[in-house]
PDB file of N, CA and C in Angstrom:
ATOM      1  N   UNK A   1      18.966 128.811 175.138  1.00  0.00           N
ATOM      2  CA  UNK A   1      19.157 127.408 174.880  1.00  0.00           C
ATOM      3  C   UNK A   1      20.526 127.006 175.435  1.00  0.00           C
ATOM      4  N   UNK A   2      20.762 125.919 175.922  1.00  0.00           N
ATOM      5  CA  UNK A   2      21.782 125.928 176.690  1.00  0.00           C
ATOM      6  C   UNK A   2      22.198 124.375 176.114  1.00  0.00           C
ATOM      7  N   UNK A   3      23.718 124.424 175.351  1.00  0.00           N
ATOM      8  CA  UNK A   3      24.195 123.843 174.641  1.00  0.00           C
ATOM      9  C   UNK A   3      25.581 122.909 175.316  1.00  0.00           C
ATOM     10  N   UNK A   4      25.466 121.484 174.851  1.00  0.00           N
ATOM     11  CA  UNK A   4      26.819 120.680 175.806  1.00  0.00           C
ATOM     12  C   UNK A   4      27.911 121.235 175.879  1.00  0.00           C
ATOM     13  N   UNK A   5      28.683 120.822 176.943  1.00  0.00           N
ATOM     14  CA  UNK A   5      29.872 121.254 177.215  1.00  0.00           C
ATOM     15  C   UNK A   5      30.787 119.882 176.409  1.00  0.00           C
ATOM     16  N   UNK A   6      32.082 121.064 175.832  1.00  0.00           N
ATOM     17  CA  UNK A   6      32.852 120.323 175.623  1.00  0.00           C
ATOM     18  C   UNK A   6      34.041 119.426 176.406  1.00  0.00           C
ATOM     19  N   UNK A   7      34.654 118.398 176.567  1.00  0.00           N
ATOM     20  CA  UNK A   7      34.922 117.614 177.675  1.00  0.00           C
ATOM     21  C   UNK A   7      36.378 117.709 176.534  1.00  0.00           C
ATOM     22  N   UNK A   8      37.631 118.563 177.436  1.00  0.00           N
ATOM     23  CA  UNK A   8      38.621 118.608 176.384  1.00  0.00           C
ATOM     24  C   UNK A   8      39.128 116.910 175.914  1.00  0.00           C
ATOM     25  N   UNK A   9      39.283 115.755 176.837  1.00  0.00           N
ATOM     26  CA  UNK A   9      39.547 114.740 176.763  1.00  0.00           C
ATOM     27  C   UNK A   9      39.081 113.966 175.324  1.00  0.00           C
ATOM     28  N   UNK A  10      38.280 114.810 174.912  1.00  0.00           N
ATOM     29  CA  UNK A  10      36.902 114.308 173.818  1.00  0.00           C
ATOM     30  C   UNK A  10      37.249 114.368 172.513  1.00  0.00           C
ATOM     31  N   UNK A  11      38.284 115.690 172.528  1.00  0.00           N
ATOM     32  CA  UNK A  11      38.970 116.308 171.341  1.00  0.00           C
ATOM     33  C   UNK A  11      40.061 115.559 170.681  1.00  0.00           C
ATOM     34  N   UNK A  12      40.770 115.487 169.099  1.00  0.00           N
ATOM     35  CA  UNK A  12      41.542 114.899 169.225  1.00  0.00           C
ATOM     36  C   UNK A  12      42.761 115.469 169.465  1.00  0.00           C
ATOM     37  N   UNK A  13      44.310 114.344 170.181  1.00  0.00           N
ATOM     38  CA  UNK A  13      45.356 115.200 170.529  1.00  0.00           C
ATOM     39  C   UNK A  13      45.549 116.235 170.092  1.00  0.00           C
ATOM     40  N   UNK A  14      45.549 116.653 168.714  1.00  0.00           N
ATOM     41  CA  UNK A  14      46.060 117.638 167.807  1.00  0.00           C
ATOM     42  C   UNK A  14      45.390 118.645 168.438  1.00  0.00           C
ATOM     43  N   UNK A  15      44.289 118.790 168.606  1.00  0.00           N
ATOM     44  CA  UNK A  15      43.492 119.673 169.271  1.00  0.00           C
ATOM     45  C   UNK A  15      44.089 120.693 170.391  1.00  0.00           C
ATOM     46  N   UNK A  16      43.782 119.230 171.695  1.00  0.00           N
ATOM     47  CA  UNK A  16      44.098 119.474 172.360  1.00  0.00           C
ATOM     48  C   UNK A  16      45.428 120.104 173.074  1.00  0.00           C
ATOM     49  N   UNK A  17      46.352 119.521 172.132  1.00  0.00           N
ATOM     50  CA  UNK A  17      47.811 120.501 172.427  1.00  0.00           C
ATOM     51  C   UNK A  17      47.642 121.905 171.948  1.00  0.00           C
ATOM     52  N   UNK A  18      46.731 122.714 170.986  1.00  0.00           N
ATOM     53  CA  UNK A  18      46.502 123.703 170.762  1.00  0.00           C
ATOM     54  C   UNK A  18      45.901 124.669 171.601  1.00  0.00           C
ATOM     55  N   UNK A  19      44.619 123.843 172.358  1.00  0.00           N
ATOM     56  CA  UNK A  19      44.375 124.409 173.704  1.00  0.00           C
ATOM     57  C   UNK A  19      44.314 124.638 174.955  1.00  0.00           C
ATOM     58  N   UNK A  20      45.205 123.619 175.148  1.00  0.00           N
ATOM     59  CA  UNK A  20      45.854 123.546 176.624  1.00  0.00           C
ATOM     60  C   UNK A  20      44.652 122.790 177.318  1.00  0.00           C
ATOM     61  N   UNK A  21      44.517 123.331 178.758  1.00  0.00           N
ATOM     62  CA  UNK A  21      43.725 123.159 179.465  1.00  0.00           C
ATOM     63  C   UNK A  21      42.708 123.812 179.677  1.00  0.00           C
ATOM     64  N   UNK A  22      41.968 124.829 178.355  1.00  0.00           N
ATOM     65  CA  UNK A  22      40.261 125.555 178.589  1.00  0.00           C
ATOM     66  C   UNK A  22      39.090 124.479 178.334  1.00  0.00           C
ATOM     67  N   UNK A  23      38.670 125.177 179.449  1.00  0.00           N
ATOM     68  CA  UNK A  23      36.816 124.929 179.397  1.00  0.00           C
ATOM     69  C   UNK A  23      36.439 124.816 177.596  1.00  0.00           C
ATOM     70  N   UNK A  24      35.817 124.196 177.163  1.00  0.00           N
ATOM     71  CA  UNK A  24      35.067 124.863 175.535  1.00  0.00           C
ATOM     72  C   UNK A  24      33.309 124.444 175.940  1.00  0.00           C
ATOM     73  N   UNK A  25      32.591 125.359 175.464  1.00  0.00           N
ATOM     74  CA  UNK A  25      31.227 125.393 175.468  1.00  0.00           C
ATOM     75  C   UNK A  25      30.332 125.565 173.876  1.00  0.00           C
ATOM     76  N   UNK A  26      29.953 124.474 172.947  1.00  0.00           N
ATOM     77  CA  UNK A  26      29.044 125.172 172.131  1.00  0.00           C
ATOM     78  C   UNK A  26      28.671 126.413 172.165  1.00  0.00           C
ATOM     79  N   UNK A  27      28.332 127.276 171.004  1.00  0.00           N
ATOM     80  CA  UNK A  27      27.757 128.076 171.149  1.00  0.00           C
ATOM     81  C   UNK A  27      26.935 128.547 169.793  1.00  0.00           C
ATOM     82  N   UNK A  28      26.004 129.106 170.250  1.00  0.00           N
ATOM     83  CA  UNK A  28      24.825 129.177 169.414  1.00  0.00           C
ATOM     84  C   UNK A  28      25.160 129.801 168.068  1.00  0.00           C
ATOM     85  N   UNK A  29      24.755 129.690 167.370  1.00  0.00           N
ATOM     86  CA  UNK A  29      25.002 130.446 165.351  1.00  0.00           C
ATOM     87  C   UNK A  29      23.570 130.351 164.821  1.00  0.00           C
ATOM     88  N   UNK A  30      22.622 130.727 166.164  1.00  0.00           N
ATOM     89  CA  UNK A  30      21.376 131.227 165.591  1.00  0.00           C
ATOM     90  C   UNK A  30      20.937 132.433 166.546  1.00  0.00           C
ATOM     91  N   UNK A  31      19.925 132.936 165.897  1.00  0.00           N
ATOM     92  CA  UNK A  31      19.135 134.026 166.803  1.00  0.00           C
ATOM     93  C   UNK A  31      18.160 133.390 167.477  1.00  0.00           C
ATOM     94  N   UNK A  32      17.991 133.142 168.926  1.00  0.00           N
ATOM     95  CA  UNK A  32      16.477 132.459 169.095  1.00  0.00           C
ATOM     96  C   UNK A  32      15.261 133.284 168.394  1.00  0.00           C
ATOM     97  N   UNK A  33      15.236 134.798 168.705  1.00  0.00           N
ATOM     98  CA  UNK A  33      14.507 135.581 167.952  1.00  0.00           C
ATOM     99  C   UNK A  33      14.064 135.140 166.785  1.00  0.00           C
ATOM    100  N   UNK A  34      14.652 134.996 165.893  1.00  0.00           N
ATOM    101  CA  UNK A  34      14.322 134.778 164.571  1.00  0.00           C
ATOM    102  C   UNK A  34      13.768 133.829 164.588  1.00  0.00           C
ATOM    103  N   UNK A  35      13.840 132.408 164.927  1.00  0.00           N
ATOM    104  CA  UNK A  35      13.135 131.221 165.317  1.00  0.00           C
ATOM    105  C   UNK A  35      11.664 131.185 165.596  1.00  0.00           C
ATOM    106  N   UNK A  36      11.274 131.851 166.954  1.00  0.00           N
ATOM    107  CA  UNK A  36      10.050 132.400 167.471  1.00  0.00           C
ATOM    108  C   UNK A  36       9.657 132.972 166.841  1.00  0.00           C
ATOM    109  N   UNK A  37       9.790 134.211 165.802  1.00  0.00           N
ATOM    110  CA  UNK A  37       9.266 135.132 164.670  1.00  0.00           C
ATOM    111  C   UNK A  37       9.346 134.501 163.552  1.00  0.00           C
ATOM    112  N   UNK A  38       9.335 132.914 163.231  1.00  0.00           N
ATOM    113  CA  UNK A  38       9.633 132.926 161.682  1.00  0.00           C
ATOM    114  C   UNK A  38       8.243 133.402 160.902  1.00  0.00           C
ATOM    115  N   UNK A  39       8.201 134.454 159.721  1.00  0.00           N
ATOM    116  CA  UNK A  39       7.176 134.863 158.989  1.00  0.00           C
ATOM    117  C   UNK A  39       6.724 133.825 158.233  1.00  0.00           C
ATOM    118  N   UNK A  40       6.258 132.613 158.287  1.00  0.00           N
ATOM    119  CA  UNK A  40       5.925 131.046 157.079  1.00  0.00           C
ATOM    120  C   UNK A  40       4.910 130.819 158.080  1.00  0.00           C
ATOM    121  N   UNK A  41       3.745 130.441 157.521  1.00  0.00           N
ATOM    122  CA  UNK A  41       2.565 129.984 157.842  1.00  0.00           C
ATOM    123  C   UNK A  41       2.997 128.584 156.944  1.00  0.00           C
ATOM    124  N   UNK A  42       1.927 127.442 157.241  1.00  0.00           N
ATOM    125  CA  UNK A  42       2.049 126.286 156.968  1.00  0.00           C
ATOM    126  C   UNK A  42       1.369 126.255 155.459  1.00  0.00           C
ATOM    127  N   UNK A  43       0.609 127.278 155.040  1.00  0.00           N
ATOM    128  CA  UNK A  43      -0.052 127.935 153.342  1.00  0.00           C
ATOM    129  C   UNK A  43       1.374 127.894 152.490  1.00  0.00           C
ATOM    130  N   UNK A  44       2.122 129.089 153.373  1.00  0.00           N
ATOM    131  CA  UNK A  44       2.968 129.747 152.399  1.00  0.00           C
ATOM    132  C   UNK A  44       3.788 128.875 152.080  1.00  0.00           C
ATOM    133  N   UNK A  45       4.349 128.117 153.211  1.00  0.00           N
ATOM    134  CA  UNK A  45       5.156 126.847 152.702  1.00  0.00           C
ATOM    135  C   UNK A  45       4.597 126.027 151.686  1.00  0.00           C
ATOM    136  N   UNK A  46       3.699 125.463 151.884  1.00  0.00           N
ATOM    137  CA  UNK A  46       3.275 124.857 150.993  1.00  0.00           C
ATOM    138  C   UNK A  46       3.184 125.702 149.091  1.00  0.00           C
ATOM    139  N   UNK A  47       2.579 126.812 149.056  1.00  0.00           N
ATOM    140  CA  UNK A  47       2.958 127.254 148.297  1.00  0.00           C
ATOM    141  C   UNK A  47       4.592 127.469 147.464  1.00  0.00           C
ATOM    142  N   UNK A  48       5.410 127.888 148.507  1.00  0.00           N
ATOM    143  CA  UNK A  48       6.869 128.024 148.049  1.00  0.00           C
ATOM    144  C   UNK A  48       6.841 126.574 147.404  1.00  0.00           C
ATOM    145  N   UNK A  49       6.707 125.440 148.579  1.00  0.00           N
ATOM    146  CA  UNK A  49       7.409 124.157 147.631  1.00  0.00           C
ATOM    147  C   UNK A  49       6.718 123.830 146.524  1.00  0.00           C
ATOM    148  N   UNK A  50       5.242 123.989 146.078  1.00  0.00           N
ATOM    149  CA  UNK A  50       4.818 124.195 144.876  1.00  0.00           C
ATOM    150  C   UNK A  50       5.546 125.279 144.033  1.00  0.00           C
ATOM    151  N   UNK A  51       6.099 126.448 144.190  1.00  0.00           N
ATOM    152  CA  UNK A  51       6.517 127.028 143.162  1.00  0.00           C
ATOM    153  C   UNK A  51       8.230 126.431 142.917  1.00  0.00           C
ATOM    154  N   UNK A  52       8.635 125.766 143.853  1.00  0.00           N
ATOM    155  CA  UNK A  52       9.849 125.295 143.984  1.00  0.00           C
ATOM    156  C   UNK A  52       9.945 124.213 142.517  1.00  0.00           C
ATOM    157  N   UNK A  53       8.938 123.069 143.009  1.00  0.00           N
ATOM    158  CA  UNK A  53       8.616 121.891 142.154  1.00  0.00           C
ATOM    159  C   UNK A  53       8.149 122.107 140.502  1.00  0.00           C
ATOM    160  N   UNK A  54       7.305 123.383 140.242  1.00  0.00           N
ATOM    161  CA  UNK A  54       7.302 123.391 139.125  1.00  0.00           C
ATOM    162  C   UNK A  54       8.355 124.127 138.386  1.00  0.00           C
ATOM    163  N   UNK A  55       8.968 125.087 139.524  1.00  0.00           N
ATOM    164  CA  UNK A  55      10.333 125.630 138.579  1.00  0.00           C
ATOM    165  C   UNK A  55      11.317 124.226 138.010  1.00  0.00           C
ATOM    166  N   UNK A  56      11.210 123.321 138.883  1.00  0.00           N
ATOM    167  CA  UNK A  56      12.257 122.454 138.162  1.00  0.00           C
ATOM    168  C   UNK A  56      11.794 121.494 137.316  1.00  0.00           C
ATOM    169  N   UNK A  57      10.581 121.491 137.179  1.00  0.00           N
ATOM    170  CA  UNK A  57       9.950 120.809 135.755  1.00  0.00           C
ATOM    171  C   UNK A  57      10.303 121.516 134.801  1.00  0.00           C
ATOM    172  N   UNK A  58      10.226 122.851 134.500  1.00  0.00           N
ATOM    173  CA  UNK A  58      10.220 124.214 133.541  1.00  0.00           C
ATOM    174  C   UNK A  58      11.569 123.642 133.357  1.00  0.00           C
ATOM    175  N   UNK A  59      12.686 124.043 134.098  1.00  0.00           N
ATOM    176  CA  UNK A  59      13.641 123.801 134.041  1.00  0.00           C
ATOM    177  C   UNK A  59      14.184 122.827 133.413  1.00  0.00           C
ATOM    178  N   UNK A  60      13.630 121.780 134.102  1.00  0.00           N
ATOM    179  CA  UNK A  60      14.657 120.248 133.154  1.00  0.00           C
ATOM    180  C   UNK A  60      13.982 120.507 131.472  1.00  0.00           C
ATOM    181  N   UNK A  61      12.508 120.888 131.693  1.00  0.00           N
ATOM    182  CA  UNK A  61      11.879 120.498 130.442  1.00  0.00           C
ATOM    183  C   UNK A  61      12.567 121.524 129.425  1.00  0.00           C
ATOM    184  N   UNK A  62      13.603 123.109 129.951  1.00  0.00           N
ATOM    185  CA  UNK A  62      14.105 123.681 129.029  1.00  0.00           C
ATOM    186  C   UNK A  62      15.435 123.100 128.720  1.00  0.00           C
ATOM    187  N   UNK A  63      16.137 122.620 130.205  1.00  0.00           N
ATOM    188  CA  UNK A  63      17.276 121.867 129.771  1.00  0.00           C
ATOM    189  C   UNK A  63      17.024 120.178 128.416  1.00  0.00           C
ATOM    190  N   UNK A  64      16.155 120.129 128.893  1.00  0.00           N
ATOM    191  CA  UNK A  64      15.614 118.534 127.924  1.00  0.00           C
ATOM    192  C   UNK A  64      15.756 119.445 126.382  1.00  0.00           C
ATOM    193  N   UNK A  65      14.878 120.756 126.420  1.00  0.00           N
ATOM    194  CA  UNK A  65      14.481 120.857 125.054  1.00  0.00           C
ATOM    195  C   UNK A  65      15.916 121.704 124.281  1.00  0.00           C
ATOM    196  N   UNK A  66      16.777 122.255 125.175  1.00  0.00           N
ATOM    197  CA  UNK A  66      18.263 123.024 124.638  1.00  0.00           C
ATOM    198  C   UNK A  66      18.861 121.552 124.257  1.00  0.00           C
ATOM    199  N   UNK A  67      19.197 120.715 124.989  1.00  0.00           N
ATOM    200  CA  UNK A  67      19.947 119.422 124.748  1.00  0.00           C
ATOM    201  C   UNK A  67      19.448 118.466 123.006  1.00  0.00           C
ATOM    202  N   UNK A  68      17.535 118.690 122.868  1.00  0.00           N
ATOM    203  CA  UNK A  68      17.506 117.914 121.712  1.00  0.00           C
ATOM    204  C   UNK A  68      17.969 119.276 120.785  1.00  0.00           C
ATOM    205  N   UNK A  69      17.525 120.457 120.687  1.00  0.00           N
ATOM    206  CA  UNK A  69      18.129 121.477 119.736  1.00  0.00           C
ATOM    207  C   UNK A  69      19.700 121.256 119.433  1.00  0.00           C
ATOM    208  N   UNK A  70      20.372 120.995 120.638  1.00  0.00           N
ATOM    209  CA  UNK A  70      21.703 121.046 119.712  1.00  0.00           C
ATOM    210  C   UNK A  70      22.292 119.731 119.783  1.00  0.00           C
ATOM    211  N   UNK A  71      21.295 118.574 119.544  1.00  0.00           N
ATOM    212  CA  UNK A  71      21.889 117.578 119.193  1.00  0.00           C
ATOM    213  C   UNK A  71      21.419 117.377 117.321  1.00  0.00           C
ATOM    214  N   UNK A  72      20.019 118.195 117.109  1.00  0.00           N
ATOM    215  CA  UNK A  72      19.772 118.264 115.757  1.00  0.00           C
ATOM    216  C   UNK A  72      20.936 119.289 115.382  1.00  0.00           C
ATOM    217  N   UNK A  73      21.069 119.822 115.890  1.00  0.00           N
ATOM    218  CA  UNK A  73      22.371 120.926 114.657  1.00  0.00           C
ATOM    219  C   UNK A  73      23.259 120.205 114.562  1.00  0.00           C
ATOM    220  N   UNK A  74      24.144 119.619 115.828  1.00  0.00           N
ATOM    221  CA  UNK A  74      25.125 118.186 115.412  1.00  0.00           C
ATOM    222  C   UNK A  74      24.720 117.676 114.159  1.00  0.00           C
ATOM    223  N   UNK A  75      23.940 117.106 113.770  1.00  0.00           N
ATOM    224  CA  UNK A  75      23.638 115.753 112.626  1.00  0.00           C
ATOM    225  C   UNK A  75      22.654 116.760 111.879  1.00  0.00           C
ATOM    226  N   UNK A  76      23.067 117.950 111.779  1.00  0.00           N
ATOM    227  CA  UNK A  76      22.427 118.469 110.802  1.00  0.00           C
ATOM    228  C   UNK A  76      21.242 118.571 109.879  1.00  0.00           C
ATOM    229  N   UNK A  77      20.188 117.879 111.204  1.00  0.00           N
ATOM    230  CA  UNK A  77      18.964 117.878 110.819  1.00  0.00           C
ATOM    231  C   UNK A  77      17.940 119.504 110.558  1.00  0.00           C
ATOM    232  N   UNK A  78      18.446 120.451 111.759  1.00  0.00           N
ATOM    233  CA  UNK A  78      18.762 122.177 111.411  1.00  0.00           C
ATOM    234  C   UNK A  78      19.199 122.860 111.333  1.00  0.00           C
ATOM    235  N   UNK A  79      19.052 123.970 110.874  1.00  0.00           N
ATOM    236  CA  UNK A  79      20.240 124.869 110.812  1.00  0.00           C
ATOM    237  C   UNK A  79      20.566 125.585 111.686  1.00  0.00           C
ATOM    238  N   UNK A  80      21.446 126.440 112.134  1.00  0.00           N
ATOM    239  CA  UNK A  80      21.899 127.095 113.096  1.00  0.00           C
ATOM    240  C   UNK A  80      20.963 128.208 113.266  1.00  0.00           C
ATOM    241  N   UNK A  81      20.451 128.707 112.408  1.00  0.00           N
ATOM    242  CA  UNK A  81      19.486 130.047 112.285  1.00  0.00           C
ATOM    243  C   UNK A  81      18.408 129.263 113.057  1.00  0.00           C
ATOM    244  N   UNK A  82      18.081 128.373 112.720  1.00  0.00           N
ATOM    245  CA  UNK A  82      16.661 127.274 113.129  1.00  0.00           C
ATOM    246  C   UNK A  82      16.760 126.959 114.825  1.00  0.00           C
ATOM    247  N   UNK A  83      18.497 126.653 115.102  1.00  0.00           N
ATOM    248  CA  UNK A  83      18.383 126.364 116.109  1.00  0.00           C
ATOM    249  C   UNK A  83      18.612 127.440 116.916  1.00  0.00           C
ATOM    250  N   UNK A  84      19.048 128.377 116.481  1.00  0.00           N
ATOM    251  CA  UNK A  84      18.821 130.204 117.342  1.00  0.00           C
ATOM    252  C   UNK A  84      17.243 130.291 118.042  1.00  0.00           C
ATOM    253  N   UNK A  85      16.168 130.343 116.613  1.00  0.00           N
ATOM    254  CA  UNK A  85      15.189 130.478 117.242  1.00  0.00           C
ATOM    255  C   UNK A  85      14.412 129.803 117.397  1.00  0.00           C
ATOM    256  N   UNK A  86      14.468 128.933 117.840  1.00  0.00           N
ATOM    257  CA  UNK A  86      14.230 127.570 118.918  1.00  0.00           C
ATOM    258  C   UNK A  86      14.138 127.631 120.269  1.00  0.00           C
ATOM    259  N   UNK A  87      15.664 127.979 120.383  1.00  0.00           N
ATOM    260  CA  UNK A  87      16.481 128.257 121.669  1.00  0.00           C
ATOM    261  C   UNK A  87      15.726 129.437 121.861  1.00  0.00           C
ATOM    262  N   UNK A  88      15.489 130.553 121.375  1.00  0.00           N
ATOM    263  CA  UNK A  88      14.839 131.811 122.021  1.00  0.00           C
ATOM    264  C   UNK A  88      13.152 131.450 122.729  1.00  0.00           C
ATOM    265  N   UNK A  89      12.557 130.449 121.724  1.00  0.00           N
ATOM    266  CA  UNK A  89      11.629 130.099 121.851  1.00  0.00           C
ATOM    267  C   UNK A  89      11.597 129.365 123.289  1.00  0.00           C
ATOM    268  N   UNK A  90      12.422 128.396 123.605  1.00  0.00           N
ATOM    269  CA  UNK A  90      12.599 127.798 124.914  1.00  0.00           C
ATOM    270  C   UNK A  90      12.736 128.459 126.067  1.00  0.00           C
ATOM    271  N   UNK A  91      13.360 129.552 125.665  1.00  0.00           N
ATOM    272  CA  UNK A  91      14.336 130.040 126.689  1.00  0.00           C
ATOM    273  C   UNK A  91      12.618 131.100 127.249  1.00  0.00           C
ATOM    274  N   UNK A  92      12.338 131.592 126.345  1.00  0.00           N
ATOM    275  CA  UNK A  92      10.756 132.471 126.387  1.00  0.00           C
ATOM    276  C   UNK A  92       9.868 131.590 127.493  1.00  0.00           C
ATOM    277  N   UNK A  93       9.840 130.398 126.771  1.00  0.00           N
ATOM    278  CA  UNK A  93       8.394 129.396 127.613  1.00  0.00           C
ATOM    279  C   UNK A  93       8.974 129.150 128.981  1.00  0.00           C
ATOM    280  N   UNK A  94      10.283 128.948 129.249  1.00  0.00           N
ATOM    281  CA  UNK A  94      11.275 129.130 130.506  1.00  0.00           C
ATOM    282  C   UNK A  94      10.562 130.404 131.267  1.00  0.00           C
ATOM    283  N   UNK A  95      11.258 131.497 130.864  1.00  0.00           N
ATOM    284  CA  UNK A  95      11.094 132.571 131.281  1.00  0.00           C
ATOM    285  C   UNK A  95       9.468 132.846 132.017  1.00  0.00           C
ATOM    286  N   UNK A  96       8.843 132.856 130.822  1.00  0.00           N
ATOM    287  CA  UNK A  96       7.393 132.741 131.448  1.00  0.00           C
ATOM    288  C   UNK A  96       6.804 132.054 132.607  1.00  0.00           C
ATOM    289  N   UNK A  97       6.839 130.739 132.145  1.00  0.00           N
ATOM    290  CA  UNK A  97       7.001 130.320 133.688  1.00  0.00           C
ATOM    291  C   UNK A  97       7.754 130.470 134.864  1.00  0.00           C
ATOM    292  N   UNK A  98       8.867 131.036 134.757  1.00  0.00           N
ATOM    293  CA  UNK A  98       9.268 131.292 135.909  1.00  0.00           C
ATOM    294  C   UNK A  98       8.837 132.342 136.524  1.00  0.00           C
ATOM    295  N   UNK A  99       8.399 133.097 135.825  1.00  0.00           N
ATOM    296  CA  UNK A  99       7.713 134.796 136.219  1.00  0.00           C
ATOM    297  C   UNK A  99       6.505 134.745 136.297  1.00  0.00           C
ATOM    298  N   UNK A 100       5.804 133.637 136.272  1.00  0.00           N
ATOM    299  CA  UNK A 100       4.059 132.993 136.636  1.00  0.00           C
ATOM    300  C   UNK A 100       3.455 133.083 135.346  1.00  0.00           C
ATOM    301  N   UNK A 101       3.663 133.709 134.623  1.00  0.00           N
ATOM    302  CA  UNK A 101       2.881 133.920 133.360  1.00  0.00           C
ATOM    303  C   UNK A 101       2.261 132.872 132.495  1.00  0.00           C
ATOM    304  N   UNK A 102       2.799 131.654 132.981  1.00  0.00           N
ATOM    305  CA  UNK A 102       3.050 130.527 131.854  1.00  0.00           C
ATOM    306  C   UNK A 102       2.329 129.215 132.774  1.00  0.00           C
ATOM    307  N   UNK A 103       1.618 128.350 132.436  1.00  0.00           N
ATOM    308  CA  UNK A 103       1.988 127.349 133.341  1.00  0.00           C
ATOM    309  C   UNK A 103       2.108 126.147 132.688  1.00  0.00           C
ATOM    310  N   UNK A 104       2.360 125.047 133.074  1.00  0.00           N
ATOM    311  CA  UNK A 104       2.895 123.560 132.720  1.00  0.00           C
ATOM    312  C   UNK A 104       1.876 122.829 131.510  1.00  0.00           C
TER     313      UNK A 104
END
């Protein structure tokens, strides 16, 4: 792949007093290889961003459900023992789903 040339004039002064008068050329920070070989079929993608999307339902819905737990222990609607295993309970239905076991 053959990438623009840099035109030192282009740079700003600061730059340019640092490098005098060289040529500069882009240069690549990929493998073409890897590109041509990527292992993703247009399935698997689709799959990943499905497992992507429901991890962050799981997610908010454990962050949603830690946030009302310790807003009841605030105002002392439960107790701390109550809100222990709560939280284990969340953290479980979390877990599960994230490890497929569980779903929405």
């Amino acid at each position: 792949m053959n990438l623009p040339y840099i035109d030192p004039k282009d740079l700003p002064e600061s730059v340019r007093d640092k490098i005098g008068d060289s040529n500069f050329y882009w240069e690549s920070l990929h493998d073409d290889d890897f590109l041509i070989d990527f292992p993703v079929t247009e399935q698997m993608a689709e799959k990943q961003k499905r497992q992507a999307q429901v991890m962050l339902v799981a997610y908010r819905k454990y962050l949603e459900a830690t946030k009302s737990i310790l807003k009841k222990v605030e105002k002392k609607v439960i107790t701390e023992e109550q809100a222990k295993d709560l939280l284990a309970e969340a953290h479980k239905f979390y877990e599960a789903i994230k490890d497929g076991n569980q779903s929405l």
